[in-house]
N, C-alpha and C. Protein backbone atom coordinates (compact mmCIF):
# COMPACT_ATOMS: atom_id res chain seq x y z
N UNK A 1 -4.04 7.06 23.72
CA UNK A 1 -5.14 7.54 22.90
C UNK A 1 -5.20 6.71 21.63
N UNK A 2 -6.86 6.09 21.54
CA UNK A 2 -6.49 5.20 20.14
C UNK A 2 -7.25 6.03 19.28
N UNK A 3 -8.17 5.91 18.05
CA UNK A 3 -9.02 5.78 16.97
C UNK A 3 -8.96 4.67 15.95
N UNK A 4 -10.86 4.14 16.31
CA UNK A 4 -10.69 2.57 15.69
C UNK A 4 -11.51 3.26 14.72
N UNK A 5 -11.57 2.61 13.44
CA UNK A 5 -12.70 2.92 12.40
C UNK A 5 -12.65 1.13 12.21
N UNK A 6 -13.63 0.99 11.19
CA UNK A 6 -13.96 -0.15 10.33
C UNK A 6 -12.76 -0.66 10.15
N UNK A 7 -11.79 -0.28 9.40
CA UNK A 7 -10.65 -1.24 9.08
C UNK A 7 -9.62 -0.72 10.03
N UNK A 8 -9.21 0.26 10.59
CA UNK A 8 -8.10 0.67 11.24
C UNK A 8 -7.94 1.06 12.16
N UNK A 9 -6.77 1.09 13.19
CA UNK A 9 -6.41 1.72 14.33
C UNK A 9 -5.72 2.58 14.06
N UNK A 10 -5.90 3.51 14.67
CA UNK A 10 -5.26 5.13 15.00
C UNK A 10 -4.66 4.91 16.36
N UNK A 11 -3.20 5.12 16.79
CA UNK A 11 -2.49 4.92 17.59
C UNK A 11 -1.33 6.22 17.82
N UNK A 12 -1.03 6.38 18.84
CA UNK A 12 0.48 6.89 18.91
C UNK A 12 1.67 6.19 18.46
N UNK A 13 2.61 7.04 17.25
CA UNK A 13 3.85 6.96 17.38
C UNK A 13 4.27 5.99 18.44
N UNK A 14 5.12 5.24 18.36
CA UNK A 14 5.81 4.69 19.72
C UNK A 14 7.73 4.29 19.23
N UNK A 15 8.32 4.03 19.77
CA UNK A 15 10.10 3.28 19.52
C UNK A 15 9.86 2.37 18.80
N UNK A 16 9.09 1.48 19.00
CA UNK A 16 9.28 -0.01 18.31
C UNK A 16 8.39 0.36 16.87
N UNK A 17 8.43 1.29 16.10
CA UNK A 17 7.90 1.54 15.10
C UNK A 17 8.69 1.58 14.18
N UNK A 18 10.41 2.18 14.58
CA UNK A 18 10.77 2.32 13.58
C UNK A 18 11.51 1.30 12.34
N UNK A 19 11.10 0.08 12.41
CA UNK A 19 11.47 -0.77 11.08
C UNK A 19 9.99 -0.58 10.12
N UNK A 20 8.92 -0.12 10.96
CA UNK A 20 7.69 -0.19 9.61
C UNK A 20 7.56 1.43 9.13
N UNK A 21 8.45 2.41 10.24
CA UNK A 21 8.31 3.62 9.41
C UNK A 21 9.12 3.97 8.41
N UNK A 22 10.86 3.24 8.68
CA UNK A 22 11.85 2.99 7.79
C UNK A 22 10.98 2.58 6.33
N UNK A 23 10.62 1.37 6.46
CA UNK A 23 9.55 0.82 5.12
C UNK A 23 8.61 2.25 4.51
N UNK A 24 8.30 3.03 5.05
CA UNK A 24 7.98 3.39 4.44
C UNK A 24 8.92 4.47 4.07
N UNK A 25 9.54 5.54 4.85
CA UNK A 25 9.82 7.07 4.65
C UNK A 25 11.24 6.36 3.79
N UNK A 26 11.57 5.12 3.69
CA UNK A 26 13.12 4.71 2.74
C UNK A 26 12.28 4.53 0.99
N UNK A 27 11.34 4.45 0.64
CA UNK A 27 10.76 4.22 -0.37
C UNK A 27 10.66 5.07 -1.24
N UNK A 28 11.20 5.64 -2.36
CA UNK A 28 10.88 6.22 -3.14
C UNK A 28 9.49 6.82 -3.79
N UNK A 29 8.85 5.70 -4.10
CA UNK A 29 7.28 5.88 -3.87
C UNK A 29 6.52 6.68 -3.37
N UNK A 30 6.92 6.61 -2.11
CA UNK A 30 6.02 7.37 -1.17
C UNK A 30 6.46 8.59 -1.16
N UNK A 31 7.77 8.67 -1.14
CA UNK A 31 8.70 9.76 -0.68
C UNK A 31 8.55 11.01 -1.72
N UNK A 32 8.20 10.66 -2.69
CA UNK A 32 8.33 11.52 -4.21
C UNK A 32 7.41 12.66 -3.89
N UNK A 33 6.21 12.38 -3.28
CA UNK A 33 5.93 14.57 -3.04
C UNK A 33 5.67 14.67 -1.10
N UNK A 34 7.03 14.17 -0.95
CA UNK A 34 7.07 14.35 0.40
C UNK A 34 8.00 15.38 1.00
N UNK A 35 8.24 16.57 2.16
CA UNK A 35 8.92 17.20 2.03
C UNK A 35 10.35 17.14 1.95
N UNK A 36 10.52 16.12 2.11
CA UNK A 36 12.40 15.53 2.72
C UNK A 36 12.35 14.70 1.39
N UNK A 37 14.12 14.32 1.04
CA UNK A 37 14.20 12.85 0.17
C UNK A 37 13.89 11.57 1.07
N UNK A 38 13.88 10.65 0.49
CA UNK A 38 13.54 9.15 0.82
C UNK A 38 15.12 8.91 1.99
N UNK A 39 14.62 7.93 3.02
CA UNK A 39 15.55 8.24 4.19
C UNK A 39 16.84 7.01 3.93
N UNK A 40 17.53 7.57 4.03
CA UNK A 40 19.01 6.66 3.31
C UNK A 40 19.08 5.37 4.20
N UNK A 41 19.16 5.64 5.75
CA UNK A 41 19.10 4.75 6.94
C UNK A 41 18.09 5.18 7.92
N UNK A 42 18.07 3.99 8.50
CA UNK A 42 17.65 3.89 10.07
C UNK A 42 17.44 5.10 11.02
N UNK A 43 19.00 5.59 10.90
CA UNK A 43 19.52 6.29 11.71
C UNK A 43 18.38 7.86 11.31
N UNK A 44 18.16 8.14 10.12
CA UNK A 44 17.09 9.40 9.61
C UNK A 44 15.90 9.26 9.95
N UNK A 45 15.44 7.99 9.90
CA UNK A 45 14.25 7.39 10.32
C UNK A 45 13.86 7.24 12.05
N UNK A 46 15.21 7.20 12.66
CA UNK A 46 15.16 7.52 14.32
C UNK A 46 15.53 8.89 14.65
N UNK A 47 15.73 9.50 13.93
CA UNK A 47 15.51 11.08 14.60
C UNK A 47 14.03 11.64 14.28
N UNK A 48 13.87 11.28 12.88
CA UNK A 48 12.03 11.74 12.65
C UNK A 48 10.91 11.42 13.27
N UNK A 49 11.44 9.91 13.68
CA UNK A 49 10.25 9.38 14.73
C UNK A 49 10.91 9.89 16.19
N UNK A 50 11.92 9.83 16.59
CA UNK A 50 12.23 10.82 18.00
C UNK A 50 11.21 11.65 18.09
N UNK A 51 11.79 12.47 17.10
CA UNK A 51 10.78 14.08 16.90
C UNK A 51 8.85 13.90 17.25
N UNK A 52 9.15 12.81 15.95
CA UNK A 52 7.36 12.68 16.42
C UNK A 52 6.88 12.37 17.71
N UNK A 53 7.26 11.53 18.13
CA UNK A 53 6.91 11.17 19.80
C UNK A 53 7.52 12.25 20.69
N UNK A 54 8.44 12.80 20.68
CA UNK A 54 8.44 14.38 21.51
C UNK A 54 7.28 15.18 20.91
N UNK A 55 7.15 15.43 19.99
CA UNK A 55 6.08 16.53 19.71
C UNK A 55 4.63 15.88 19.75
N UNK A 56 4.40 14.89 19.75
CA UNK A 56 3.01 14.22 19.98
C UNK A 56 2.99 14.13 22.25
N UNK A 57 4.44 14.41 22.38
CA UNK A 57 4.18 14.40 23.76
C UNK A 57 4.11 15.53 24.86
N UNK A 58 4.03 16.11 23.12
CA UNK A 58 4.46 17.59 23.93
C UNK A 58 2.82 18.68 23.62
N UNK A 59 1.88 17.63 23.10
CA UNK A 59 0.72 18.59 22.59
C UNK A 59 0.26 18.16 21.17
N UNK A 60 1.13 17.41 20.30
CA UNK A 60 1.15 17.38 18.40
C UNK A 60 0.15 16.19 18.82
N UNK A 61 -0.55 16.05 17.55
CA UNK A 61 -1.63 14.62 17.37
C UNK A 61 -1.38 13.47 16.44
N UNK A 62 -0.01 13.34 16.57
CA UNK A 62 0.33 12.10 15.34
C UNK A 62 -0.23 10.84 15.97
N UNK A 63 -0.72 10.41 14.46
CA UNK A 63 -1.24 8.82 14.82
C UNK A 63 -0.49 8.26 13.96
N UNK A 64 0.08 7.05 14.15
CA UNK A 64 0.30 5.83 13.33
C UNK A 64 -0.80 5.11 13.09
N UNK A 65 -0.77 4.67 11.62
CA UNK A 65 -2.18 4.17 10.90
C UNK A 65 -1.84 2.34 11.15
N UNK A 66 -2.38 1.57 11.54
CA UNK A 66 -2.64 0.37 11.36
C UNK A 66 -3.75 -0.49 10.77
N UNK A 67 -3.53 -0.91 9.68
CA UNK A 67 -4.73 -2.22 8.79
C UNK A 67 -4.02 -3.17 8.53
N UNK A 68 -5.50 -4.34 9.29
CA UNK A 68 -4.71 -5.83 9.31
C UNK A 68 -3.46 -6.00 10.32
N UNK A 69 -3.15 -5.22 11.68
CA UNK A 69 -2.13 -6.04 12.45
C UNK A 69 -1.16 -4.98 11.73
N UNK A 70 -0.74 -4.52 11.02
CA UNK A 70 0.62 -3.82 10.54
C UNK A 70 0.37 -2.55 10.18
N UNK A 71 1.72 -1.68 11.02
CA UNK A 71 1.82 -0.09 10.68
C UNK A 71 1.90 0.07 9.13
N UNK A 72 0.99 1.32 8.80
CA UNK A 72 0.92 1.31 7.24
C UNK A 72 1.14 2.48 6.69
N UNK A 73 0.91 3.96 7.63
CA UNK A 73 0.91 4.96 7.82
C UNK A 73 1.04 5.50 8.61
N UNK A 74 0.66 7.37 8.90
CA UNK A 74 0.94 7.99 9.78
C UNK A 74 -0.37 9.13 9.40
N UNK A 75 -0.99 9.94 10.37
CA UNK A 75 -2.07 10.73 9.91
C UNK A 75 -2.48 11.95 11.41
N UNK A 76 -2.26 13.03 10.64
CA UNK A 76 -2.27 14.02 12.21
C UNK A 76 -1.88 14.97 11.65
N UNK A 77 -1.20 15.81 12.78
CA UNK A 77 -0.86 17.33 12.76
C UNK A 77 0.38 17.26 14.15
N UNK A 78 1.15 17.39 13.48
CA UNK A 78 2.11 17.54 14.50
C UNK A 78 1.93 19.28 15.23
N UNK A 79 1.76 19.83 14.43
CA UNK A 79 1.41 21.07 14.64
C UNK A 79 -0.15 21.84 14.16
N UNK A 80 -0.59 21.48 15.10
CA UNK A 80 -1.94 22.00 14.67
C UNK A 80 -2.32 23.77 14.08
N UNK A 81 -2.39 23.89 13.10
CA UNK A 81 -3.63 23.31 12.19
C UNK A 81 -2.93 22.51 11.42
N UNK A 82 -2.15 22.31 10.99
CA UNK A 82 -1.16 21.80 10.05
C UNK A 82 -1.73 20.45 9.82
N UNK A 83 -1.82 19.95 8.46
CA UNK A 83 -2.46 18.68 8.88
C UNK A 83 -1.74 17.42 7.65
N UNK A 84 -1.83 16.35 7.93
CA UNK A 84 -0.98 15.44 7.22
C UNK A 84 -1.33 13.83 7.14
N UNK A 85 -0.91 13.49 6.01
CA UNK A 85 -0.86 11.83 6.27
C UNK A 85 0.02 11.25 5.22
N UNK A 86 0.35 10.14 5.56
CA UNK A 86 1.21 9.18 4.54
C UNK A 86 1.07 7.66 4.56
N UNK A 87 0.90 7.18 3.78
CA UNK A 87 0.76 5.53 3.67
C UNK A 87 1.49 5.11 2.55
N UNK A 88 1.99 4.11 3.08
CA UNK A 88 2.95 2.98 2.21
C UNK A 88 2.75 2.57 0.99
N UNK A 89 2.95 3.13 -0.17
CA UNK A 89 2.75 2.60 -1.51
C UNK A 89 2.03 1.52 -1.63
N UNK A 90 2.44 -0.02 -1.02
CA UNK A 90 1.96 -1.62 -0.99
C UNK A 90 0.27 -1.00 -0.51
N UNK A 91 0.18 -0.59 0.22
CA UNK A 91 -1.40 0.13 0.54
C UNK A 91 -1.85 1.14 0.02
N UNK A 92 -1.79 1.68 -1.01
CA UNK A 92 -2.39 3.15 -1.69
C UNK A 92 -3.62 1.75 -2.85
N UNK A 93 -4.27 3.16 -2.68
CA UNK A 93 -5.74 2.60 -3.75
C UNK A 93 -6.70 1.75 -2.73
N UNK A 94 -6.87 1.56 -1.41
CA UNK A 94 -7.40 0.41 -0.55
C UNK A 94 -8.47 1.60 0.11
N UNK A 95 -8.21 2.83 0.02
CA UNK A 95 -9.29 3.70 0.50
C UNK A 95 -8.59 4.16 2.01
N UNK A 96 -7.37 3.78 2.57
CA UNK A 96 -6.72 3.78 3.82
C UNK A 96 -6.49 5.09 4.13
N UNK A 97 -5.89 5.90 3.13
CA UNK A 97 -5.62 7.55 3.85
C UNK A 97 -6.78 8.29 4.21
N UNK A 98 -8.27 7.96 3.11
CA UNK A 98 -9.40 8.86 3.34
C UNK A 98 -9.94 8.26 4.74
N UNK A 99 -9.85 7.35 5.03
CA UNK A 99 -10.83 6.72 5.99
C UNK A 99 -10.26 7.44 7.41
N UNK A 100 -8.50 6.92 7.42
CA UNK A 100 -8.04 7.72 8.44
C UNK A 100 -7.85 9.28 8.16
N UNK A 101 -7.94 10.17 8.18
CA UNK A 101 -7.90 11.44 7.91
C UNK A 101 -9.33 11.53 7.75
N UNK A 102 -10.57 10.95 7.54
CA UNK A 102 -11.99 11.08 7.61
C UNK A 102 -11.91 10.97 9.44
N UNK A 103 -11.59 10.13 9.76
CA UNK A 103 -11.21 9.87 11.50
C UNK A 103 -10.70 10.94 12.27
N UNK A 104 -9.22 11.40 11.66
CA UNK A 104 -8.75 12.21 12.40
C UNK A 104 -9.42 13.29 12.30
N UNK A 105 -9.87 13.71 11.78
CA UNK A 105 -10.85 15.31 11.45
C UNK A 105 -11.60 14.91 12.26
N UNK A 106 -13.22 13.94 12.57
CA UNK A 106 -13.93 13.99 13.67
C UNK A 106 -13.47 14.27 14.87
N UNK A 107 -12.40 13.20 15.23
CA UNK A 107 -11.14 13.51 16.30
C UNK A 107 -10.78 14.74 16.27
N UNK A 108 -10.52 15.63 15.76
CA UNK A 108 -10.16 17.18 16.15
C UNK A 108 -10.53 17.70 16.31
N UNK A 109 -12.09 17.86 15.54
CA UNK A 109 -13.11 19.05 15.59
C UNK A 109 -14.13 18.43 16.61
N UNK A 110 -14.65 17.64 17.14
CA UNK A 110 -14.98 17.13 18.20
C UNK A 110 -14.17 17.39 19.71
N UNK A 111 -13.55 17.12 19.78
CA UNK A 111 -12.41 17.79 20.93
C UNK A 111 -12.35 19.03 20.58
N UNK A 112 -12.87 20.00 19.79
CA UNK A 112 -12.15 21.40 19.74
C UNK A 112 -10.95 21.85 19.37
N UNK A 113 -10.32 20.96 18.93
CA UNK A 113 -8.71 21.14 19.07
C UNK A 113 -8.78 22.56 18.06
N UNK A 114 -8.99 22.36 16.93
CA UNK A 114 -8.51 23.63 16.23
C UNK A 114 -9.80 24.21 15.65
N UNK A 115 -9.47 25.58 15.03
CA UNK A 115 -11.15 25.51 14.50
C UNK A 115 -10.71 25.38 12.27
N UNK A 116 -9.54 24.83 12.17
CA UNK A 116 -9.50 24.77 10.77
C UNK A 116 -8.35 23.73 10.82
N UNK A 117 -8.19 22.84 9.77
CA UNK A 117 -6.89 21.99 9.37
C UNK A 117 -6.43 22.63 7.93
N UNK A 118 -5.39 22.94 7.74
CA UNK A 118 -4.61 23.44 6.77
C UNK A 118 -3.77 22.37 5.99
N UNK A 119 -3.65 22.50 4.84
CA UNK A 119 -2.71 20.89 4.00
C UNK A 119 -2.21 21.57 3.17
N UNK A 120 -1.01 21.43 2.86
CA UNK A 120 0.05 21.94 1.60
C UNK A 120 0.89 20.57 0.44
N UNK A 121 0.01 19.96 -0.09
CA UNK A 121 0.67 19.43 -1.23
C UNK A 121 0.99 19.53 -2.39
N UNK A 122 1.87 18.97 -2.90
CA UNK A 122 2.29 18.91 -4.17
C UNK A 122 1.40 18.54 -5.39
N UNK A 123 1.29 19.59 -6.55
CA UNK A 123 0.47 19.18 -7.38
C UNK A 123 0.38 18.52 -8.02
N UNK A 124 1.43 17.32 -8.54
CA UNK A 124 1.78 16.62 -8.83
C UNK A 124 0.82 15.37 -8.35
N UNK A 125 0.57 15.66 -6.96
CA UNK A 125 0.04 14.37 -6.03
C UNK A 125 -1.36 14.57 -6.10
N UNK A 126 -1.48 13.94 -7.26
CA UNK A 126 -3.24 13.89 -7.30
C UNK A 126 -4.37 13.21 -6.42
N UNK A 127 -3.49 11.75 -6.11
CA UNK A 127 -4.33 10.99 -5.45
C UNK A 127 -4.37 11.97 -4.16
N UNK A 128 -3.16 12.20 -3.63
CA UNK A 128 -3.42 13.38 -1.85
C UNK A 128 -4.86 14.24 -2.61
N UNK A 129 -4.79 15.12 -3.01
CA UNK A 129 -5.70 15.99 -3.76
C UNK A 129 -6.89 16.07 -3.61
N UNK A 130 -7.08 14.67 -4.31
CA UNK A 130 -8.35 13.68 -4.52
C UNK A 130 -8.88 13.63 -2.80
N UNK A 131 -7.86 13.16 -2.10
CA UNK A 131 -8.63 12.78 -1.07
C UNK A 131 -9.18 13.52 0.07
N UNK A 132 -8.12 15.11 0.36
CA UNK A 132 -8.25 16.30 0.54
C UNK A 132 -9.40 16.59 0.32
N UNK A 133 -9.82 17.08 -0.74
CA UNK A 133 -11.19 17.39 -1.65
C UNK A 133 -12.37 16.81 -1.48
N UNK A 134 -12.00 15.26 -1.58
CA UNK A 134 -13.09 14.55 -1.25
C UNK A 134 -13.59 14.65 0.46
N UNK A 135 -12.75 15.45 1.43
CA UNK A 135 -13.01 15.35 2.93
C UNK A 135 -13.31 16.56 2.90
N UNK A 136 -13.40 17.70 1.80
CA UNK A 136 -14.23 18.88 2.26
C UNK A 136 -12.82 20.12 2.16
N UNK A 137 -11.79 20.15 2.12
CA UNK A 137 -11.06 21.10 2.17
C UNK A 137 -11.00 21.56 0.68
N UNK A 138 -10.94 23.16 0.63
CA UNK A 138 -10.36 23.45 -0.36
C UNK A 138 -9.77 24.35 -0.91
N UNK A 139 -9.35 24.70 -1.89
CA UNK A 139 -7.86 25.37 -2.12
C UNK A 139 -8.21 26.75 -1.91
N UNK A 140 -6.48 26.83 -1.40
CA UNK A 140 -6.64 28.50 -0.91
C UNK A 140 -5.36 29.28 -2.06
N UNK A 141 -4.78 28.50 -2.04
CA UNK A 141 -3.61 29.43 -3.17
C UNK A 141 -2.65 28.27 -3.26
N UNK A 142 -1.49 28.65 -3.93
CA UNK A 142 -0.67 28.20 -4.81
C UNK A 142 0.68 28.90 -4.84
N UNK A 143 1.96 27.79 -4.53
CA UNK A 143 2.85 29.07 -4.67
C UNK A 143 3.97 28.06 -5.47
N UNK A 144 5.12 28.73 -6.10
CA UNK A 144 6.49 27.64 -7.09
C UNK A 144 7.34 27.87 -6.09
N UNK A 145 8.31 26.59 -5.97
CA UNK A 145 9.28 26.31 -5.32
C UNK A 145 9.47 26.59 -4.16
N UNK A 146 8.56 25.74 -3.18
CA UNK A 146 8.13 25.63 -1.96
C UNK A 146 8.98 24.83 -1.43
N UNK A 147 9.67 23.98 -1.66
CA UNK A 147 10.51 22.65 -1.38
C UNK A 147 11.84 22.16 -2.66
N UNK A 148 12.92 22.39 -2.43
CA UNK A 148 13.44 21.97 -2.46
C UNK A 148 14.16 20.82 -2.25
N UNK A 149 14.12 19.75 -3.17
CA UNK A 149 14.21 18.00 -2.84
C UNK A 149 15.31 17.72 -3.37
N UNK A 150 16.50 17.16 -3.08
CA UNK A 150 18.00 16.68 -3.86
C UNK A 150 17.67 18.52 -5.01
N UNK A 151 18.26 18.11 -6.45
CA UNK A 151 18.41 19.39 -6.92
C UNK A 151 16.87 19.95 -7.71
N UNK A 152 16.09 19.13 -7.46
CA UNK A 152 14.92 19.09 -8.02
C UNK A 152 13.68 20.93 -6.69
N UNK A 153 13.22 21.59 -7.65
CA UNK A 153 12.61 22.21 -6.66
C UNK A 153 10.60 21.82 -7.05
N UNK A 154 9.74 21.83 -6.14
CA UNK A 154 8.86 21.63 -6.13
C UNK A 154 7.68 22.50 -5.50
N UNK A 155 6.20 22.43 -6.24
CA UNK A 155 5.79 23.17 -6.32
C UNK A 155 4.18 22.60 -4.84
N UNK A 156 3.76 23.96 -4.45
CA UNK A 156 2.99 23.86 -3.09
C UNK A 156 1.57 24.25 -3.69
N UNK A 157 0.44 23.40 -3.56
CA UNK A 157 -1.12 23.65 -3.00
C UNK A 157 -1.64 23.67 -1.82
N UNK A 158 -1.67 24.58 -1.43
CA UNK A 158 -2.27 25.13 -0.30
C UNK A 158 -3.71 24.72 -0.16
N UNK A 159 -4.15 23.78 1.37
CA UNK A 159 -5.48 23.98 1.28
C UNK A 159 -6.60 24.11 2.44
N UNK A 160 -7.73 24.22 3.02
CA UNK A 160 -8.00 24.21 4.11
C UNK A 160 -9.51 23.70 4.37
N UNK A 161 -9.23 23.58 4.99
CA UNK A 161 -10.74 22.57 5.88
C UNK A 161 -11.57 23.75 7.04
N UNK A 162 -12.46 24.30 6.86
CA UNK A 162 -12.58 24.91 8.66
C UNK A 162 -13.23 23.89 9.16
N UNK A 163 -13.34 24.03 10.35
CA UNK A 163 -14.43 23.33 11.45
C UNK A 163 -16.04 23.74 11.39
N UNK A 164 -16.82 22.54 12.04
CA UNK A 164 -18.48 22.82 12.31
C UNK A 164 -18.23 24.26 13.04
N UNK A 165 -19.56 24.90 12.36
CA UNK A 165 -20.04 26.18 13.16
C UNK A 165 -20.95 25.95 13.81
């Protein structure tokens, strides 16, 4: 299963991913309102992508994001409604998360898959926010210390999208 837009491919997860998912989920950057810390090795980075490709094979809709020839992200719902994306710091500001997550939403609600996508980020993460917002979802509540990261605890925005009626 692909999804092409203008600049990107939407792909499945696959094995040979994990040195460009390492790049990203090892980065601090990215990692900072993500639910887990930044991944120490390899070895954290091959059980998460395990996971993803079992659960994308088992029913979940993860895509790996590609612009220009190289994995850059990730964008889906492993668990539907649940909905998500992440891209690589070196690519933030290029317009890459809205475009894919503008994608994956046609892709869902077109197939029927769910009749709402749900998103829980950190408030902190404005740009996620921004782009959330800008695709039509919006906030449902708010809760403190949703996540716990190293000794740091962090705080959850809740938000939601429904589907065409």
């Amino acid at each position: 299963m692909e999804i092409r837009t203008a600049r990107l491919l939407l792909r499945r997860p696959r094995a040979d991913d994990l040195d460009a998912f390492f790049a990203i989920m090892s980065d601090a950057r990215g990692m900072r309102y993500w639910s887990t810390l930044p991944h120490a090795d390899r070895d954290v980075t091959r059980a998460w992508l395990d996971q993803k490709i079992e659960r994308t094979a088992a029913g979940g809709e993860d895509f790996a994001i590609e612009f220009e020839g190289r994995l850059v992200g990730d964008v889906g719902a492993g668990r539907l409604p649940d909905f998500g994306f992440m891209i690589h710091p070196d690519y933030w500001g290029r317009g890459i998360a809205s475009e894919a997550a503008a994608a994956f939403i046609d892709y869902a609600f077109s197939r029927q898959l769910t009749d709402q996508l749900l998103a829980d980020v950190d408030p902190r993460n404005l740009a996620s926010l921004r782009v959330l917002e800008k695709l039509g979802f919006a906030r449902t509540g708010e809760a403190k210390n949703t996540f716990l990261l190293g000794d740091e605890w962090c705080d959850s925005i809740y938000l939601a999208l429904p589907g065409p009626r």
